[in-house]
N, C-alpha and C. Protein backbone atom coordinates (compact mmCIF):
# COMPACT_ATOMS: atom_id res chain seq x y z
N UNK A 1 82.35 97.59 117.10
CA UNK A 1 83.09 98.79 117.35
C UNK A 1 82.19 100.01 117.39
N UNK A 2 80.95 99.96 116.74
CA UNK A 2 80.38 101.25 116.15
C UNK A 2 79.33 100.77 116.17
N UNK A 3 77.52 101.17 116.70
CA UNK A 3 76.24 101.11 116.61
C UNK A 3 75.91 101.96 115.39
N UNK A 4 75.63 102.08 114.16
CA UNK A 4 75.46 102.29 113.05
C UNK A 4 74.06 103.39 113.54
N UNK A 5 73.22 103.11 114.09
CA UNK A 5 71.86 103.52 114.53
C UNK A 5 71.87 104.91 115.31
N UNK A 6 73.32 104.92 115.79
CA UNK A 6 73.71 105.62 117.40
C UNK A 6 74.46 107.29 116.49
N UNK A 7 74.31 108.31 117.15
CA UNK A 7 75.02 108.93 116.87
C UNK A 7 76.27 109.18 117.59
N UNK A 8 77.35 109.08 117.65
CA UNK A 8 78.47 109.14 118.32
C UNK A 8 79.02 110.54 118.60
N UNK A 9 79.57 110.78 120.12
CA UNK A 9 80.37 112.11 120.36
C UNK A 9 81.69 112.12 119.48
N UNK A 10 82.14 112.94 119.65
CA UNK A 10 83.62 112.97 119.01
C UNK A 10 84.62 112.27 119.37
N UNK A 11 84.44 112.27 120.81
CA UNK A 11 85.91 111.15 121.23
C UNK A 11 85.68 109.90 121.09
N UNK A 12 84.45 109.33 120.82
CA UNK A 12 83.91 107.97 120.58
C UNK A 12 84.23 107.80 119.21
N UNK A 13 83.75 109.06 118.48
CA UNK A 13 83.65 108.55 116.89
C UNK A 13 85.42 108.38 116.76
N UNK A 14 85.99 109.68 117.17
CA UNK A 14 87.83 109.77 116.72
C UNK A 14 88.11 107.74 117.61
N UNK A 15 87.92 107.73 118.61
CA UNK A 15 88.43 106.50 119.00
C UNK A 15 87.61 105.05 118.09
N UNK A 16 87.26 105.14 117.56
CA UNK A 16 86.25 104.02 116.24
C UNK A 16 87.18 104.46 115.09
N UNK A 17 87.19 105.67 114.97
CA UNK A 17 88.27 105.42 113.55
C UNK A 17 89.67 105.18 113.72
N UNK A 18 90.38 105.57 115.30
CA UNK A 18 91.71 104.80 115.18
C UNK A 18 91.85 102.78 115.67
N UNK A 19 90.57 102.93 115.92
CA UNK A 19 90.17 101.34 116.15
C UNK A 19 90.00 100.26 114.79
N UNK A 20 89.44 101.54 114.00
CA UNK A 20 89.29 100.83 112.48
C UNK A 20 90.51 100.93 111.90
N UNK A 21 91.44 102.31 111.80
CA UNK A 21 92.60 102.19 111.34
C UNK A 21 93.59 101.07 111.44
N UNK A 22 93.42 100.86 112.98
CA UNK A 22 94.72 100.29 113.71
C UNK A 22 94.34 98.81 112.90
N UNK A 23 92.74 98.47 113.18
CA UNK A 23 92.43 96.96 112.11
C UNK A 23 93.15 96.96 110.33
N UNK A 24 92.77 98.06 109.42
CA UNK A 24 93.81 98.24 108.67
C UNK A 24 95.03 98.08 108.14
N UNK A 25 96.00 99.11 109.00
CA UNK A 25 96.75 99.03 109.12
C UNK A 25 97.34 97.58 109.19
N UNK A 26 97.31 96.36 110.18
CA UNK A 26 97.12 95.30 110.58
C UNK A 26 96.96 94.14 109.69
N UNK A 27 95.68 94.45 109.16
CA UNK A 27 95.60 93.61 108.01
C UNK A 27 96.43 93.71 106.82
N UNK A 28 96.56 95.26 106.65
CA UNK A 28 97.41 95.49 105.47
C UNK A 28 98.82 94.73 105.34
N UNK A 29 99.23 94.78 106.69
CA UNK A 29 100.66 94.25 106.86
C UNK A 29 100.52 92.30 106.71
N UNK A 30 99.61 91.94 106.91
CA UNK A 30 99.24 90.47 107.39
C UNK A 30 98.90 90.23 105.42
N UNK A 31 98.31 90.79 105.08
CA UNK A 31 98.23 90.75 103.34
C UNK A 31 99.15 91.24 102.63
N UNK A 32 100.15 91.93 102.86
CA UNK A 32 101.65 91.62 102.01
C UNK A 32 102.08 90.60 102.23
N UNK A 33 102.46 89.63 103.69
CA UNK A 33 102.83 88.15 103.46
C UNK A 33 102.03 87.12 103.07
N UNK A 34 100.61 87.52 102.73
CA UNK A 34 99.26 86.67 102.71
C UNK A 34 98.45 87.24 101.35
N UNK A 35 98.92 87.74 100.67
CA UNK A 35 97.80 87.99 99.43
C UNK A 35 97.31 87.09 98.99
N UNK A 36 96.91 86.10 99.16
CA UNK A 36 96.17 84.96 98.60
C UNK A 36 95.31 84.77 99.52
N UNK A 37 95.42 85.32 101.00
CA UNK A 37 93.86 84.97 102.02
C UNK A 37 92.91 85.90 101.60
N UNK A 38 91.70 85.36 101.04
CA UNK A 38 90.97 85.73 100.56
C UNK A 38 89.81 86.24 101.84
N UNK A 39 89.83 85.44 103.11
CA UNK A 39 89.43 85.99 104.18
C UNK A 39 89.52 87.33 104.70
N UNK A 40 90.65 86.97 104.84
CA UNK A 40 91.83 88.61 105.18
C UNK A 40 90.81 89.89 104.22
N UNK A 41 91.11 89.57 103.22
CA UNK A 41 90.96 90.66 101.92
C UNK A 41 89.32 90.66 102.33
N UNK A 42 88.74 90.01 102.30
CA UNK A 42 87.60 90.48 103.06
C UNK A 42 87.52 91.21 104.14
N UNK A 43 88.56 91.00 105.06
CA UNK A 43 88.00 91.95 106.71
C UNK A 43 88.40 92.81 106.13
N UNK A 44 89.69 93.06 105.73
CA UNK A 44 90.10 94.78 105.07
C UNK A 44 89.43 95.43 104.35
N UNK A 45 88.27 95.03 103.80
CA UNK A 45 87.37 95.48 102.39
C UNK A 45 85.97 96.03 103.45
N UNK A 46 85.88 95.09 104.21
CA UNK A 46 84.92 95.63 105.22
C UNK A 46 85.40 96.64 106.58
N UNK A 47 86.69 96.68 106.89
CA UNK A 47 86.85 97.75 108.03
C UNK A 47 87.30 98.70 106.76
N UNK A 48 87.77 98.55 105.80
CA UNK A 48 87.95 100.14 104.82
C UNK A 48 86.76 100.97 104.60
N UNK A 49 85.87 99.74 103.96
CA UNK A 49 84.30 100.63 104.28
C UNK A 49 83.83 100.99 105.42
N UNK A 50 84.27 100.56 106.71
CA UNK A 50 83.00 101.33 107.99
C UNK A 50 83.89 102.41 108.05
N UNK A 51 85.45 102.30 107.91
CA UNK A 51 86.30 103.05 107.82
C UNK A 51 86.59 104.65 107.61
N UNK A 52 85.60 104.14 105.98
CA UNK A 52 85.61 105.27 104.88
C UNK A 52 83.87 106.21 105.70
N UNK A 53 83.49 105.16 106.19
CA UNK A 53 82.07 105.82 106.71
C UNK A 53 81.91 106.65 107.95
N UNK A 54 83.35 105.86 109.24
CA UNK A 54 83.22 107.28 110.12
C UNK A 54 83.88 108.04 109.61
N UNK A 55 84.43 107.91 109.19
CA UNK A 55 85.55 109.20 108.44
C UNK A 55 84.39 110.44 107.89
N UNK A 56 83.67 110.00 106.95
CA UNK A 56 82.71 110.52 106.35
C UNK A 56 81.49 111.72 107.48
N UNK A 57 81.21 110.54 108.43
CA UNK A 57 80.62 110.92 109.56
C UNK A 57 81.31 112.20 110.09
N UNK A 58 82.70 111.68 110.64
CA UNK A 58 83.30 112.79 111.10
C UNK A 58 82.74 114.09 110.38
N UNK A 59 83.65 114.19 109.64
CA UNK A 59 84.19 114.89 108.46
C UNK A 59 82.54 115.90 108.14
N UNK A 60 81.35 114.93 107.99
CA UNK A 60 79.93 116.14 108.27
C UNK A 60 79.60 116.46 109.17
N UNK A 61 80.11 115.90 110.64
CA UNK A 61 80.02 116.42 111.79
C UNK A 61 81.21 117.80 112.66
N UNK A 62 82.20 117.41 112.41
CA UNK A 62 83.49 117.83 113.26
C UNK A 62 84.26 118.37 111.78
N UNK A 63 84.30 118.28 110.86
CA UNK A 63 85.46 118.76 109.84
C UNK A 63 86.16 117.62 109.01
N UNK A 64 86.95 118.31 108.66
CA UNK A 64 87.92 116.93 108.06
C UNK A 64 89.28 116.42 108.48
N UNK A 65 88.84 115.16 108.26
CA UNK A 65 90.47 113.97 108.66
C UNK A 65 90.90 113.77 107.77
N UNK A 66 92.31 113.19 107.69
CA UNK A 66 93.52 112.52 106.79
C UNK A 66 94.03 111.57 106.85
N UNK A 67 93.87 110.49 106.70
CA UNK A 67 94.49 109.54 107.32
C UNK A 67 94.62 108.44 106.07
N UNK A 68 94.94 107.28 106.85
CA UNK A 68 95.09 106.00 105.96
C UNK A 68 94.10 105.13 105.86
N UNK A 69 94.33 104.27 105.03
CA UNK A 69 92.34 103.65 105.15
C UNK A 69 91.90 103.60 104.14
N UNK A 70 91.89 104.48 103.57
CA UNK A 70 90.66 104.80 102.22
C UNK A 70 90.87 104.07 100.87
N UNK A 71 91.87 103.38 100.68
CA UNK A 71 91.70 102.54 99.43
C UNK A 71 91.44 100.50 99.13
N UNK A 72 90.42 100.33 98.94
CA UNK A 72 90.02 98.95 98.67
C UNK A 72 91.00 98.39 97.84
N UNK A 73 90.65 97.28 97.55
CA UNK A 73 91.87 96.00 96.76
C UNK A 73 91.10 94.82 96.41
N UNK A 74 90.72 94.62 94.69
CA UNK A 74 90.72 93.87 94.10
C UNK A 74 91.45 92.18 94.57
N UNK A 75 90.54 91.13 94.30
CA UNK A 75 91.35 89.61 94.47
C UNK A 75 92.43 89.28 92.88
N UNK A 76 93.17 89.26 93.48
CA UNK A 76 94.21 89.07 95.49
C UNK A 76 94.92 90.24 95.84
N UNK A 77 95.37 90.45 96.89
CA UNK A 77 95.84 91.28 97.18
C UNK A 77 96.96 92.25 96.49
N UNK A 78 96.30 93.21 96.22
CA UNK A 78 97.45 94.27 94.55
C UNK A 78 98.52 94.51 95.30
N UNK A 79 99.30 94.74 96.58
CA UNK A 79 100.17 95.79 96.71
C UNK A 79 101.33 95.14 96.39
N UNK A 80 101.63 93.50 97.03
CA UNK A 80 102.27 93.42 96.07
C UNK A 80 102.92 92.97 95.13
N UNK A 81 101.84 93.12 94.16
CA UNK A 81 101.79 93.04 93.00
C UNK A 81 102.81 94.29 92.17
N UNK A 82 103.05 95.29 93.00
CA UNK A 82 103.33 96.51 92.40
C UNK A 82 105.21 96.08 92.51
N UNK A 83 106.19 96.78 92.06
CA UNK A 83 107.86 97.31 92.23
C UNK A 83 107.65 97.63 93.69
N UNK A 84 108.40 97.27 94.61
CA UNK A 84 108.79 97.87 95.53
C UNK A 84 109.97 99.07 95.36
N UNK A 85 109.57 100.21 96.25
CA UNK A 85 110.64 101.18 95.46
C UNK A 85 112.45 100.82 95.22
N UNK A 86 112.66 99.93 95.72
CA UNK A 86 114.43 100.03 95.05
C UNK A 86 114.44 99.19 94.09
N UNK A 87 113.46 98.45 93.46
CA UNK A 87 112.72 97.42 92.44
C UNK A 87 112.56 98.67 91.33
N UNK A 88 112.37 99.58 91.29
CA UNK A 88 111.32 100.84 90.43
C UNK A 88 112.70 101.12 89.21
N UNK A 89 113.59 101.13 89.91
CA UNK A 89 114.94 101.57 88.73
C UNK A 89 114.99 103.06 88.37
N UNK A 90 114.70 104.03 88.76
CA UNK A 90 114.71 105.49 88.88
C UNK A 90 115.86 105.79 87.92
């Protein structure tokens, strides 16, 4: 997706981070029915980091982004592990 070596324009770098997102995103959904693929939890652990890195890039080049992405996950997959909110009992 990304030459690490290369410096990237902006519409290259913005199109690498919704390329990494969209992988994310993706996986994230594929590891709520799959928290036990330990594969999986690997690609997500590795597109979160190149992830977290154009972001970073950006962000000293062009300003700052917001987005989704930025948090890793311990084996097996934590999310869920957590209450889903009508689970929470408010």
């Amino acid at each position: 997706m990304t030459n690490h070596g290369e410096k990237m324009s902006r519409g290259k770098l913005l199109r690498a981070i919704q390329e990494y997102e969209f992988a994310a995103i993706e996986l994230n959904l594929y590891l709520d029915n799959f928290p036990r693929c330990k594969d999986a939890l690997e690609d997500y652990n590795y597109i979160t980091r190149e992830l977290n890195r154009l972001k970073d890039e950006y962000n000293k080049c062009f300003g700052p982004l917001r987005n989704f992405g930025e948090d890793m996950s311990d084996y097996p997959w934590q999310w869920v592990d957590e209450p889903w909110p009508w689970e929470r009992g408010y």
